[in-house]
N, C-alpha and C. Protein backbone atom coordinates (compact mmCIF):
# COMPACT_ATOMS: atom_id res chain seq x y z
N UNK A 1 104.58 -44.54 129.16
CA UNK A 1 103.14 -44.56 129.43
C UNK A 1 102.66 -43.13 129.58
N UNK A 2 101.62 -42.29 129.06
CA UNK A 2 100.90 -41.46 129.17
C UNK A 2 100.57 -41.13 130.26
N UNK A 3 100.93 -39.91 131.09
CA UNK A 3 100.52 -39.25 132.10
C UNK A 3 98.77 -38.87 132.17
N UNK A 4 98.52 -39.39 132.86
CA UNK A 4 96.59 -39.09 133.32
C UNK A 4 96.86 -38.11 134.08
N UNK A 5 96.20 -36.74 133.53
CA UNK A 5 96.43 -35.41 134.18
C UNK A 5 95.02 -35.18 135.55
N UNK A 6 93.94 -36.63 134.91
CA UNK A 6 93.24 -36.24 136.11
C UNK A 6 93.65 -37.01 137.37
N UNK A 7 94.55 -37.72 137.19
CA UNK A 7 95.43 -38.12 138.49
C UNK A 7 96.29 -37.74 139.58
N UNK A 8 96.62 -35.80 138.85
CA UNK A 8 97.69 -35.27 139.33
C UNK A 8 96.78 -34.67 140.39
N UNK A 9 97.60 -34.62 141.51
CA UNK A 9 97.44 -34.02 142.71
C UNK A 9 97.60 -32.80 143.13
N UNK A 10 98.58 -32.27 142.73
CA UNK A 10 99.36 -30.86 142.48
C UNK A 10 97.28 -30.03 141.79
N UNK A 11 97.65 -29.19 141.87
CA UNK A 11 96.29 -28.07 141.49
C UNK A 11 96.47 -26.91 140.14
N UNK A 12 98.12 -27.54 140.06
CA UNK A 12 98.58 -26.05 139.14
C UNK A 12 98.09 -26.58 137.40
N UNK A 13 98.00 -25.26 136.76
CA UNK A 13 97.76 -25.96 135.79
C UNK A 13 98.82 -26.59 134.86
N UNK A 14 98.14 -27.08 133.78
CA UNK A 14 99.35 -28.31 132.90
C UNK A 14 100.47 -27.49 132.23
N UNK A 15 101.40 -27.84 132.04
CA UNK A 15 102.63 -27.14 131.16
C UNK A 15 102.10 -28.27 129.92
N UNK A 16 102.17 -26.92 128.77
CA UNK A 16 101.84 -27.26 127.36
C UNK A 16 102.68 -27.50 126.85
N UNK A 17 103.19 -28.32 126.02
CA UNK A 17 103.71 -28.55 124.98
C UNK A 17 102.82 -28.32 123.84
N UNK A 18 103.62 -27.31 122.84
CA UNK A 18 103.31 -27.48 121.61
C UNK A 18 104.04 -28.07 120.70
N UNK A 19 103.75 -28.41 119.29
CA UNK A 19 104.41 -29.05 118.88
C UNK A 19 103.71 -29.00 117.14
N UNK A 20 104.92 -28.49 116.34
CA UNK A 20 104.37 -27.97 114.91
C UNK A 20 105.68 -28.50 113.83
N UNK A 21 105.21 -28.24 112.73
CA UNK A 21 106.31 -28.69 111.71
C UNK A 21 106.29 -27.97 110.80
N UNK A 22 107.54 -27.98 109.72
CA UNK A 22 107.49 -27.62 108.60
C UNK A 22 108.27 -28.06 107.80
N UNK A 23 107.84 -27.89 106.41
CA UNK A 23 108.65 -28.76 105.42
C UNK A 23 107.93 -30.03 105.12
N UNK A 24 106.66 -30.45 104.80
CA UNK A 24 106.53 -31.79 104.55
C UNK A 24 105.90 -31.64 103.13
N UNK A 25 105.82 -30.68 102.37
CA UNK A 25 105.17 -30.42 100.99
C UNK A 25 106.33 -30.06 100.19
N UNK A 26 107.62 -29.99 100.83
CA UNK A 26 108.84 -29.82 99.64
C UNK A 26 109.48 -31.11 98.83
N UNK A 27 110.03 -30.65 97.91
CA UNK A 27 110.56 -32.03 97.23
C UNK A 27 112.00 -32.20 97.94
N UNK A 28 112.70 -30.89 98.68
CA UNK A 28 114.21 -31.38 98.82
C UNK A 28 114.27 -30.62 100.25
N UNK A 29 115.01 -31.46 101.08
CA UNK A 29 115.14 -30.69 102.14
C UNK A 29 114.56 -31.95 103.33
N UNK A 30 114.62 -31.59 104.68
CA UNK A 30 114.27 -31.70 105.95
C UNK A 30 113.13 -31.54 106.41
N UNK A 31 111.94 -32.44 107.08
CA UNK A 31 110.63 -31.99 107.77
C UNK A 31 111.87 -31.47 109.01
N UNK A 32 111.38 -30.22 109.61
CA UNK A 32 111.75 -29.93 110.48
C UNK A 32 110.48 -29.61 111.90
N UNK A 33 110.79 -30.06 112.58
CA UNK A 33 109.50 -30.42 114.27
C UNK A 33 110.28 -29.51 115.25
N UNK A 34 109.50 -28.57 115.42
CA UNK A 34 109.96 -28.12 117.30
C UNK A 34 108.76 -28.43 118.32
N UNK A 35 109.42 -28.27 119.32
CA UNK A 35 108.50 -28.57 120.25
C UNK A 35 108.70 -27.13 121.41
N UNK A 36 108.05 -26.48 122.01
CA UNK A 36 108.06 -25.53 122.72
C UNK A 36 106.72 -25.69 124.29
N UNK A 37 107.45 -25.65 125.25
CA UNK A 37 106.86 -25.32 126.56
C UNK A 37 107.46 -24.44 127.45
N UNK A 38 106.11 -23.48 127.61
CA UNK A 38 105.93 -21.79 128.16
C UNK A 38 105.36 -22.33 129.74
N UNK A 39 105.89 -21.65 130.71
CA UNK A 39 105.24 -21.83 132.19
C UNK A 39 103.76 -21.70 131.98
N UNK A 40 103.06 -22.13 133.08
CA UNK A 40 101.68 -21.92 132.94
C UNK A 40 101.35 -20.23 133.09
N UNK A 41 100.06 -20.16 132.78
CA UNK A 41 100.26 -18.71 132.22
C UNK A 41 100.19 -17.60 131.32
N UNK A 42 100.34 -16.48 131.45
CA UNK A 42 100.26 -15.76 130.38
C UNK A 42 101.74 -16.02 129.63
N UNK A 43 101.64 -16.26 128.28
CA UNK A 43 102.91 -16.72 127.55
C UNK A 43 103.81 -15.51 127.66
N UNK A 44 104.89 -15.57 127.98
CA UNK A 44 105.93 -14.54 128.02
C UNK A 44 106.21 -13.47 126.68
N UNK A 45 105.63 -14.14 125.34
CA UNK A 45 106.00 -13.49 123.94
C UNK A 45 105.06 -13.19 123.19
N UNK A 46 104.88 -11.74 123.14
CA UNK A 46 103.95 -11.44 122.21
C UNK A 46 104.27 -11.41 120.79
N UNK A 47 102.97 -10.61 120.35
CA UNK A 47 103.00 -11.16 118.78
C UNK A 47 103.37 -12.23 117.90
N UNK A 48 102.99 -13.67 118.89
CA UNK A 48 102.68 -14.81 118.67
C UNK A 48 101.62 -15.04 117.63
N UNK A 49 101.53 -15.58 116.29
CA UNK A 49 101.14 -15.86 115.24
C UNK A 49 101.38 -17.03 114.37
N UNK A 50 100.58 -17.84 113.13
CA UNK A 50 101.13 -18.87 112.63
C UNK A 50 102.27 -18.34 112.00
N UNK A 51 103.30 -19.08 111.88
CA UNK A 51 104.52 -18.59 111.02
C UNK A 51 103.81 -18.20 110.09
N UNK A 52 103.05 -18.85 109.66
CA UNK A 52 103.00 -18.22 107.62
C UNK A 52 102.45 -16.82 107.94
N UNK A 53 101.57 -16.69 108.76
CA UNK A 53 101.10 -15.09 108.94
C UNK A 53 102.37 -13.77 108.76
N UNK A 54 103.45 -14.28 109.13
CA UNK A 54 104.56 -13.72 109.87
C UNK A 54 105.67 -13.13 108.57
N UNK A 55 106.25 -12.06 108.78
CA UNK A 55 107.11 -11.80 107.91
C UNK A 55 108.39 -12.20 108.27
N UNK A 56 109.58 -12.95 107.36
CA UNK A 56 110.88 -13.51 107.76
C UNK A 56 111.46 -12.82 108.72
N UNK A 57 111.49 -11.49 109.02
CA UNK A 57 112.23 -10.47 110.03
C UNK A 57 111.41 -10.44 111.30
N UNK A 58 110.14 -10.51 111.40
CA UNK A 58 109.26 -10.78 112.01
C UNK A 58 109.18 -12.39 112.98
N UNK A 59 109.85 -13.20 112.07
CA UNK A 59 109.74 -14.42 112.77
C UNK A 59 111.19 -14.85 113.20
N UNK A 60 112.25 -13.97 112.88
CA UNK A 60 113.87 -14.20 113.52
C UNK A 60 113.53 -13.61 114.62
N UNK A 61 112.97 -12.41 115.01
CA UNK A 61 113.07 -12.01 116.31
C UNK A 61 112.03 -12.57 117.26
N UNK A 62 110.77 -13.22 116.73
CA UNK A 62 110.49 -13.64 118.07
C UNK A 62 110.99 -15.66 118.19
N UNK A 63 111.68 -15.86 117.20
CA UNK A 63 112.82 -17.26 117.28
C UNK A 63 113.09 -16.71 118.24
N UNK A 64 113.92 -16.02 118.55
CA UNK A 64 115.20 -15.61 119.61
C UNK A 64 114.40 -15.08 120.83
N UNK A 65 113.26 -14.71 120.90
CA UNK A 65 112.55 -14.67 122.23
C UNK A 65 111.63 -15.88 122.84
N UNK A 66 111.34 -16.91 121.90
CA UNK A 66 110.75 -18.05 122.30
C UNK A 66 111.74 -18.72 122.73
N UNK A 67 113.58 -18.70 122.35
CA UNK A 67 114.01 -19.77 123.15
C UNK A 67 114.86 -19.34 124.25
N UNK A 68 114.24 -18.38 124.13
CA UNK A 68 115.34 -17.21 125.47
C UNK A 68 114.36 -17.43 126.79
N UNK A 69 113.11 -17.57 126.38
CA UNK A 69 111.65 -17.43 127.51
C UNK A 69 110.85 -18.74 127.93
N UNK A 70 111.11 -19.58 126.74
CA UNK A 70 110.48 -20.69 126.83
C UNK A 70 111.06 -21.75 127.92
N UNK A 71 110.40 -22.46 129.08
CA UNK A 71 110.60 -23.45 129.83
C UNK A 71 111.84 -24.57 128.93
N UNK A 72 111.40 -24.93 128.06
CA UNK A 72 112.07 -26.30 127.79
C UNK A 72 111.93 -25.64 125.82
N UNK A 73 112.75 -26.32 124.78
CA UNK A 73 112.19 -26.26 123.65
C UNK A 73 113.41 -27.14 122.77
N UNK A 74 112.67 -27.75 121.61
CA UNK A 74 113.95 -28.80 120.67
C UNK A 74 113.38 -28.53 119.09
N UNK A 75 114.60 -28.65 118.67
CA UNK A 75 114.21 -28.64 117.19
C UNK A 75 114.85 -29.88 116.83
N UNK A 76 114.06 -30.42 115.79
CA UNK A 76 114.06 -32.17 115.71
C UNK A 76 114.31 -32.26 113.76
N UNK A 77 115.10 -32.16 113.24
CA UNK A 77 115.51 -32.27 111.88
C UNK A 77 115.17 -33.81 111.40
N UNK A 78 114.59 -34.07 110.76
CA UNK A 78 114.23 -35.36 109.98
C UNK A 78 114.34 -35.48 108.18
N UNK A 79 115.51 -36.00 108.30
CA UNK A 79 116.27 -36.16 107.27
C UNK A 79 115.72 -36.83 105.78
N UNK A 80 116.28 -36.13 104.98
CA UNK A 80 115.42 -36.63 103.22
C UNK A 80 115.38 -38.88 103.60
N UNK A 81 117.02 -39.00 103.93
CA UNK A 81 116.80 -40.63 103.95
C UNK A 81 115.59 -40.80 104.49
N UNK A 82 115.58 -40.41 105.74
CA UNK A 82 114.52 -41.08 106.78
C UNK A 82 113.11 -40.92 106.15
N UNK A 83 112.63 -39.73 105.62
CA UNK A 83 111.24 -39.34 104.41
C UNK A 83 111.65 -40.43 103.79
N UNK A 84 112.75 -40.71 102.95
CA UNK A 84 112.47 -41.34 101.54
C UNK A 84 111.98 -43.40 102.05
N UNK A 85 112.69 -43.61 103.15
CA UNK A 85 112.41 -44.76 103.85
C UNK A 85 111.45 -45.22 104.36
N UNK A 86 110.58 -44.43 104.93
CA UNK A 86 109.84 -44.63 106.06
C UNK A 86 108.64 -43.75 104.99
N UNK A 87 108.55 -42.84 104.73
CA UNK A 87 107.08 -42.03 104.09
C UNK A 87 107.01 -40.58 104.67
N UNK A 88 106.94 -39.78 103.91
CA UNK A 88 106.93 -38.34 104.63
C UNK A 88 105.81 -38.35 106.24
N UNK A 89 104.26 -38.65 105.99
CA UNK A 89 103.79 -39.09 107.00
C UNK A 89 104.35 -39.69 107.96
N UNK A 90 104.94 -41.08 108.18
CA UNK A 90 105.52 -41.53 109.22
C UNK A 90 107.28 -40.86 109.63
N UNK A 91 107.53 -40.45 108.52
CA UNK A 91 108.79 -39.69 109.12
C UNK A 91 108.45 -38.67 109.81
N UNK A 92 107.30 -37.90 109.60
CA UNK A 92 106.76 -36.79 110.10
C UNK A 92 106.37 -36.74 111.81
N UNK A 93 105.67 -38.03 111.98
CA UNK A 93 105.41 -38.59 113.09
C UNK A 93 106.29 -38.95 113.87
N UNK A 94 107.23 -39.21 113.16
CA UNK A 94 108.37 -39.93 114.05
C UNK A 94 109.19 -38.31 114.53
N UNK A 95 109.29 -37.64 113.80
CA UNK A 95 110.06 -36.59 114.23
C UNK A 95 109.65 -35.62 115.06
N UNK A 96 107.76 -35.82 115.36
CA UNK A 96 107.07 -35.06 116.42
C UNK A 96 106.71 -35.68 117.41
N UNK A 97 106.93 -37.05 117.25
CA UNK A 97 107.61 -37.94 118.63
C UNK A 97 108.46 -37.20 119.54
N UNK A 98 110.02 -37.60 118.47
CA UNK A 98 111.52 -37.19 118.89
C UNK A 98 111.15 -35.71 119.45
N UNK A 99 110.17 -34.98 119.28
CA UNK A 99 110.61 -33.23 119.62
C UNK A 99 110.04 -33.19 121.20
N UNK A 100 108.65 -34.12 121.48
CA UNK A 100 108.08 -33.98 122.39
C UNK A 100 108.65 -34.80 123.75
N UNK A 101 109.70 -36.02 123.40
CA UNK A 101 110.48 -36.81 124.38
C UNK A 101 111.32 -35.68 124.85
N UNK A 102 112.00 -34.85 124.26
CA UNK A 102 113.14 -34.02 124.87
C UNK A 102 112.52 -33.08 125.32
N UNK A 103 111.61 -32.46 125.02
CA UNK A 103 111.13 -31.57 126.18
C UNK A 103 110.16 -32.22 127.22
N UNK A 104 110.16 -33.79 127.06
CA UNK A 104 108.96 -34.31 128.01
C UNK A 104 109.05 -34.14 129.56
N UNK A 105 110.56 -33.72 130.07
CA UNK A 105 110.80 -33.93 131.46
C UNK A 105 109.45 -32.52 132.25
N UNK A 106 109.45 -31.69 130.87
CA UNK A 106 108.66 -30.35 131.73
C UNK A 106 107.72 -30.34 130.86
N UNK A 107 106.79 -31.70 130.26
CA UNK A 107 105.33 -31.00 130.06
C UNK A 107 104.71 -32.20 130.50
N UNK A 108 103.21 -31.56 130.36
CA UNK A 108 102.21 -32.22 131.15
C UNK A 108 101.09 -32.83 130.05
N UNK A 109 100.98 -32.16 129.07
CA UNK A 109 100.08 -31.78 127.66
C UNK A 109 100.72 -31.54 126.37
N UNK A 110 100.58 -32.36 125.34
CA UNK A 110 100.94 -31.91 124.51
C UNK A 110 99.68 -31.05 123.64
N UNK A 111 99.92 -30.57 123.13
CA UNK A 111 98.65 -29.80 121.70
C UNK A 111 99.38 -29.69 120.38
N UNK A 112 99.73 -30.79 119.46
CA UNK A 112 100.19 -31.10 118.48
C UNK A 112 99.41 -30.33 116.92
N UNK A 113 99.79 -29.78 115.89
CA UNK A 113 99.10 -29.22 115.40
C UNK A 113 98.92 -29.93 114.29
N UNK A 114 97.67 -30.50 114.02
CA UNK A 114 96.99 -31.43 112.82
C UNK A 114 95.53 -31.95 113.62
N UNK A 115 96.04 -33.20 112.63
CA UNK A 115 94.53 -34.32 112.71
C UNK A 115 94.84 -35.32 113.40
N UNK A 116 96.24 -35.70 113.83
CA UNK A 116 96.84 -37.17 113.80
C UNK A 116 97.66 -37.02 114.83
N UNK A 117 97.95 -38.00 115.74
CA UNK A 117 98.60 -38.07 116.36
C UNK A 117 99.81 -39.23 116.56
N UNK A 118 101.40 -38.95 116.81
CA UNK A 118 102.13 -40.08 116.85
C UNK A 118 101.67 -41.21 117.92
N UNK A 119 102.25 -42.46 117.69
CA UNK A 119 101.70 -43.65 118.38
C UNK A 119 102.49 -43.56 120.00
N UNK A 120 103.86 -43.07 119.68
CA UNK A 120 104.65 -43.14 120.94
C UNK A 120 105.07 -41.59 121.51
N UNK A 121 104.26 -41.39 122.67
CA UNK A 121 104.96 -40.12 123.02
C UNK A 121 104.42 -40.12 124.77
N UNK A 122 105.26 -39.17 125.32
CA UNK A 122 105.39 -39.18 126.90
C UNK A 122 104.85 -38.53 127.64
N UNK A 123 103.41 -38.48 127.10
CA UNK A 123 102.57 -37.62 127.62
C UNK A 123 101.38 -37.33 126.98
N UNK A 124 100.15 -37.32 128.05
CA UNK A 124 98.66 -37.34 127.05
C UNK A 124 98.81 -36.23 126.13
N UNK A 125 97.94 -35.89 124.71
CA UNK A 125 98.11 -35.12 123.61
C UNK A 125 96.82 -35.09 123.07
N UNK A 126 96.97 -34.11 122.55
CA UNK A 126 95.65 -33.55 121.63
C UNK A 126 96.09 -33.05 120.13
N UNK A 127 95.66 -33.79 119.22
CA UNK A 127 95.66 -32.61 117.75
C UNK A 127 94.88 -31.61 117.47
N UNK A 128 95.58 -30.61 117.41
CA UNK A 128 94.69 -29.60 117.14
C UNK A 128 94.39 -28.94 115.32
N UNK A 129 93.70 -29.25 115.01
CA UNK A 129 93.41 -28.77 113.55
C UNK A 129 93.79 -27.77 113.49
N UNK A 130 94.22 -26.64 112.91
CA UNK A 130 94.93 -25.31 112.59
C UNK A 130 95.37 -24.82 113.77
N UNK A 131 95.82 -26.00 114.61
CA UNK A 131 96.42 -25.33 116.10
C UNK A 131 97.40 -24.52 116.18
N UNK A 132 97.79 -24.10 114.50
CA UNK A 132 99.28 -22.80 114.83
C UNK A 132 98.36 -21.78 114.40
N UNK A 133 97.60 -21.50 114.04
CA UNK A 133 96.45 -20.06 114.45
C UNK A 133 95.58 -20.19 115.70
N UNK A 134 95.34 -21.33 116.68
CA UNK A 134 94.60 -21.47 118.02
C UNK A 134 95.01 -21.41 119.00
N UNK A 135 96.46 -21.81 119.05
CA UNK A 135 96.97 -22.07 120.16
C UNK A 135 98.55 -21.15 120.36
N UNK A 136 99.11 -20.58 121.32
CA UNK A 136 100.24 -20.06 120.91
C UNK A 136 101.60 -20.89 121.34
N UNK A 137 101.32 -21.73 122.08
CA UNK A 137 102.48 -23.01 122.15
C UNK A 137 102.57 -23.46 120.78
N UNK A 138 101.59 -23.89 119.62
CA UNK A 138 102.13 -24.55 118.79
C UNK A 138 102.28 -23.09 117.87
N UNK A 139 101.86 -22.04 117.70
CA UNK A 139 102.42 -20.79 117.14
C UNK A 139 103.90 -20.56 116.91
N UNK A 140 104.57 -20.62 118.37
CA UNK A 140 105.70 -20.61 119.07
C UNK A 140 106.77 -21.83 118.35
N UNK A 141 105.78 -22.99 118.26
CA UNK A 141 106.58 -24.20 117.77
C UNK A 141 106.46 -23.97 115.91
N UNK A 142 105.65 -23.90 115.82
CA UNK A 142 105.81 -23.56 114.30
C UNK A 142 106.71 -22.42 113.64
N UNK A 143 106.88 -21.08 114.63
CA UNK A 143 107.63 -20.19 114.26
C UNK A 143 109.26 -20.83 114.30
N UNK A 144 110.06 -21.56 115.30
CA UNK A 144 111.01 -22.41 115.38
C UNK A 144 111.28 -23.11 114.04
N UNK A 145 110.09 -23.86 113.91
CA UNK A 145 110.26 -25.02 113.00
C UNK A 145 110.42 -24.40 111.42
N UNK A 146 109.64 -23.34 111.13
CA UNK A 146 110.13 -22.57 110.55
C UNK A 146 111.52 -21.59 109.96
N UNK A 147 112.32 -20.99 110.78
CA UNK A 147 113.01 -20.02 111.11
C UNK A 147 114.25 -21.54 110.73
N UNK A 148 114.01 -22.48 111.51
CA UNK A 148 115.59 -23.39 111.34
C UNK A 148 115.64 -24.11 110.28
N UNK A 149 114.07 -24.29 109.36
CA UNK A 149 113.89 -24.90 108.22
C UNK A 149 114.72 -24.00 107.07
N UNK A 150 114.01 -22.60 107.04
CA UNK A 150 114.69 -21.97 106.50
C UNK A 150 116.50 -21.43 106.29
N UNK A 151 116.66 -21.67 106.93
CA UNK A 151 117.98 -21.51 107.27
C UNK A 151 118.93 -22.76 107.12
N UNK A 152 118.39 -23.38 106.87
CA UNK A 152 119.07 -24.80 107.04
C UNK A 152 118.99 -24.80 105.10
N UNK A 153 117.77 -24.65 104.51
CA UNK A 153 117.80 -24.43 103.12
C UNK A 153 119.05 -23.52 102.79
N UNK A 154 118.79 -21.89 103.31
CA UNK A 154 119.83 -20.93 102.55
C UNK A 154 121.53 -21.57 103.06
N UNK A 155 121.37 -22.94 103.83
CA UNK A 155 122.76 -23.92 103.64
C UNK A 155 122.90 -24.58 102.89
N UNK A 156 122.20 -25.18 102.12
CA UNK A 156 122.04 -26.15 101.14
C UNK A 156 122.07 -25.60 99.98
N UNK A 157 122.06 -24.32 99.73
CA UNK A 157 121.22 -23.33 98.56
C UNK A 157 123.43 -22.89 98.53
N UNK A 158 123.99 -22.58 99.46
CA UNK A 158 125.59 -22.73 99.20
C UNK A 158 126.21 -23.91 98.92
N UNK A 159 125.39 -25.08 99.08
CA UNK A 159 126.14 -26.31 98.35
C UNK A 159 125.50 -26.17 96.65
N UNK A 160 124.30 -26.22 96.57
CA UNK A 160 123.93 -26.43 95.34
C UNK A 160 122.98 -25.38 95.11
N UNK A 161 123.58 -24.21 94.92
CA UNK A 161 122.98 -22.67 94.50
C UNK A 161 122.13 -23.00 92.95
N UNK A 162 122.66 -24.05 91.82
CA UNK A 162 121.40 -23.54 90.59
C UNK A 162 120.40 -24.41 90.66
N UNK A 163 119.66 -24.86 92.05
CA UNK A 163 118.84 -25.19 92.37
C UNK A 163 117.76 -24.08 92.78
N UNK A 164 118.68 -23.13 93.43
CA UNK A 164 117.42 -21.92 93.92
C UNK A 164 117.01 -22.09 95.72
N UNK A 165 117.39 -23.08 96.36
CA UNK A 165 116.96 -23.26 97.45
C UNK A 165 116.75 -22.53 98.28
N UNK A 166 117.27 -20.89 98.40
CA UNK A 166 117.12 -19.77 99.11
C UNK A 166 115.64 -19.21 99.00
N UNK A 167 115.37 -19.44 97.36
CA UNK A 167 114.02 -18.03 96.99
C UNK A 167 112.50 -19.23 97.58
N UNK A 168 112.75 -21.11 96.94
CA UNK A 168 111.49 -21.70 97.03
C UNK A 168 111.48 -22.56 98.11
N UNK A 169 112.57 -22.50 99.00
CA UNK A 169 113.06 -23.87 100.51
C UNK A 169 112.22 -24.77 99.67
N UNK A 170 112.67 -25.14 98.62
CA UNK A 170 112.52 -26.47 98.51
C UNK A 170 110.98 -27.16 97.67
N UNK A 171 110.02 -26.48 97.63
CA UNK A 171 109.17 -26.54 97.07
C UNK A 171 109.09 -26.41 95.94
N UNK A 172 107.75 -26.96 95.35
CA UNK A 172 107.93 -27.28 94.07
C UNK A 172 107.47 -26.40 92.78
N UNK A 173 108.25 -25.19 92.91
CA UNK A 173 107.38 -24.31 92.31
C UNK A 173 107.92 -24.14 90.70
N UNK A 174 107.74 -23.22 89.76
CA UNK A 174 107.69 -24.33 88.12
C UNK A 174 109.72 -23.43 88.26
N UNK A 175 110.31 -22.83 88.49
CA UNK A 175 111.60 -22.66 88.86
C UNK A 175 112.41 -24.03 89.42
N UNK A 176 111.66 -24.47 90.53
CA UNK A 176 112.68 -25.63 91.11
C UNK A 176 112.74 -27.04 89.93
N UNK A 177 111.22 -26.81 89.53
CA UNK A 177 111.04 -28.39 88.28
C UNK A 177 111.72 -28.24 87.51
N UNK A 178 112.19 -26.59 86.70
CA UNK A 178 112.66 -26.48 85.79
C UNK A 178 114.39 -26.64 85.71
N UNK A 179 114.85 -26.37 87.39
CA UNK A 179 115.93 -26.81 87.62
C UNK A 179 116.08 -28.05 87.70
N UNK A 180 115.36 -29.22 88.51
CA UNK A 180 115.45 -30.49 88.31
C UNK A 180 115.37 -31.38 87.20
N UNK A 181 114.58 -30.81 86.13
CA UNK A 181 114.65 -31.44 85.10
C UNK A 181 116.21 -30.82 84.12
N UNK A 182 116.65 -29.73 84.35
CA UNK A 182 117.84 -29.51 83.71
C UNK A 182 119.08 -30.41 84.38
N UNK A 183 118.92 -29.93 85.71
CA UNK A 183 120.29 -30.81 86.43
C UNK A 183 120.46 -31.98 86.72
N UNK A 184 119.08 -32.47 87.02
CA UNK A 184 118.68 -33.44 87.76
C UNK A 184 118.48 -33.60 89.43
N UNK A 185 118.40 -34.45 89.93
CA UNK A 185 117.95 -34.13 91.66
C UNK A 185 119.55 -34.25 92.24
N UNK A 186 119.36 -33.66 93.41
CA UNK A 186 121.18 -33.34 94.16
C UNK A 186 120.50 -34.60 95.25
N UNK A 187 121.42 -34.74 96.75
CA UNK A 187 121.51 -35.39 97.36
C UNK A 187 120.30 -35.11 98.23
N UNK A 188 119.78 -34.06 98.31
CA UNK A 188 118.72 -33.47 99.20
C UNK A 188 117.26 -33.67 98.95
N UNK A 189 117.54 -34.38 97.61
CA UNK A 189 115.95 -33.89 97.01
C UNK A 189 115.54 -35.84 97.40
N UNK A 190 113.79 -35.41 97.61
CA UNK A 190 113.72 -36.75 97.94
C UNK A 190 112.92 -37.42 96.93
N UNK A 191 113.32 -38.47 97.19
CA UNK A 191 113.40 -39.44 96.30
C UNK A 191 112.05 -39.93 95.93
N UNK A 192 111.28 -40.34 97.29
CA UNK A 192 109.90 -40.58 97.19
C UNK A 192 108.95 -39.92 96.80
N UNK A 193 109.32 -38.45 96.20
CA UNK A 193 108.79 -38.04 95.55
C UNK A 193 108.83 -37.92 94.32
N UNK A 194 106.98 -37.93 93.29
CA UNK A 194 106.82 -38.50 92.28
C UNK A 194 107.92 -37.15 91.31
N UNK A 195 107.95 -35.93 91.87
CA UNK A 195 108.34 -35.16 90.55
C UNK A 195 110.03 -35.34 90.94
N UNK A 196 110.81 -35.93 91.94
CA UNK A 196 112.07 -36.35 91.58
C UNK A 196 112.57 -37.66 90.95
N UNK A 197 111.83 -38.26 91.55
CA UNK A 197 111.70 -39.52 90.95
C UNK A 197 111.72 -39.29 89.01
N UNK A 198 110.47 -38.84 88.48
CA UNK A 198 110.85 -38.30 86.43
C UNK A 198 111.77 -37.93 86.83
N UNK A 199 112.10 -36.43 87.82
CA UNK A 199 113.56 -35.91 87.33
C UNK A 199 114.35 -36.77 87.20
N UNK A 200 114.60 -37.70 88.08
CA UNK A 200 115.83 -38.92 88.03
C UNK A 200 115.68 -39.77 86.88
N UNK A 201 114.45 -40.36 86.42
CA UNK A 201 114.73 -40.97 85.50
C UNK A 201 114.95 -40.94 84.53
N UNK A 202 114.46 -38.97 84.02
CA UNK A 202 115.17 -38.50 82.93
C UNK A 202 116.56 -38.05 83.07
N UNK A 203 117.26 -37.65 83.87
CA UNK A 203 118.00 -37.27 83.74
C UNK A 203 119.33 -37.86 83.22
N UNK A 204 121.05 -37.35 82.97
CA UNK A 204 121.75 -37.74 82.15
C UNK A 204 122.34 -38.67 82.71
């Protein structure tokens, strides 16, 4: 059940949860969800920004200061099956559920970054429309969700290197099509999507 924050008694203010994603526009790979909560307060980490603003060297080092500083924080991997089953949307949801239960013991608020919000989660929430340029909890969570997305690709990119998965994580740019239509789709690539799907059905 949803915490009613105008019920709380206490005077301090709310511990935020943010809560951001990445990966839901690739054809192969993981939506990856973190969730991040900073004490109330001035946030402990500067040069807080949307990941995409951010340069890769730029966003390893403040990874490693958001989870060194941060109150509570999870990274929530949601797997090609679970997309190809369920719908990138609801897998998406489901996995910014899962990020906000494990850090739920220490927040009060979530500020989720979109339009939409999941159906089940442990604590009142707000979507925030471009909330990883508004807000720096979901900044914080997007830089995470980022940083382990990536990295989790340049792993996949050592299973199946003439895919390219290092230079495009996974997206569909005319390099990755041109690999899928030569090789065909590997185990990663999802399925429910329309340009693996031709790849698969052309392929040998």
């Amino acid at each position: 059940m949803p915490l009613d924050l105008s019920a709380r008694s206490d005077p301090a203010p709310p511990r935020i949860a943010g809560v951001d994603e990445a990966g839901r526009g690739p054809l192969a790979g993981p939506v990856v969800v973190a969730a991040v909560v900073f004490a109330p307060g001035r946030t402990p980490v500067n040069g807080l920004d949307d990941s995409k603003q951010l340069t890769a060297a730029r966003r390893e080092t403040l990874y490693d200061r958001i989870i060194e500083r941060a109150l509570a924080w999870h990274i929530e991997f949601v797997t090609v099956e679970e997309i190809d089953r369920i719908n990138i949307y609801q897998a998406t949801m489901s996995g910014m559920s899962r990020a906000l239960f494990a850090v739920s013991h220490v927040a009060d608020l979530a500020r989720i970054d979109g339009n939409a919000l999941p159906r089940s989660l442990p604590c009142i929430a707000e979507a925030w429309i471009g909330g990883d340029a508004r807000d720096r909890t979901i900044m914080a969570a997007s830089i995470l969700a980022k940083v382990a997305r990536d990295r989790h690709m340049q792993q996949l990119h050592a299973q199946w290197p003439h895919y390219g998965f290092d230079q495009h994580k996974g997206y569909g740019t005319p390099e990755h099509l041109a690999a899928l239509t030569r090789h065909g789709p590997c185990p990663q690539h999802r399925r429910s999507f329309a340009p693996v799907r031709e790849a698969l059905a052309t392929s040998p």
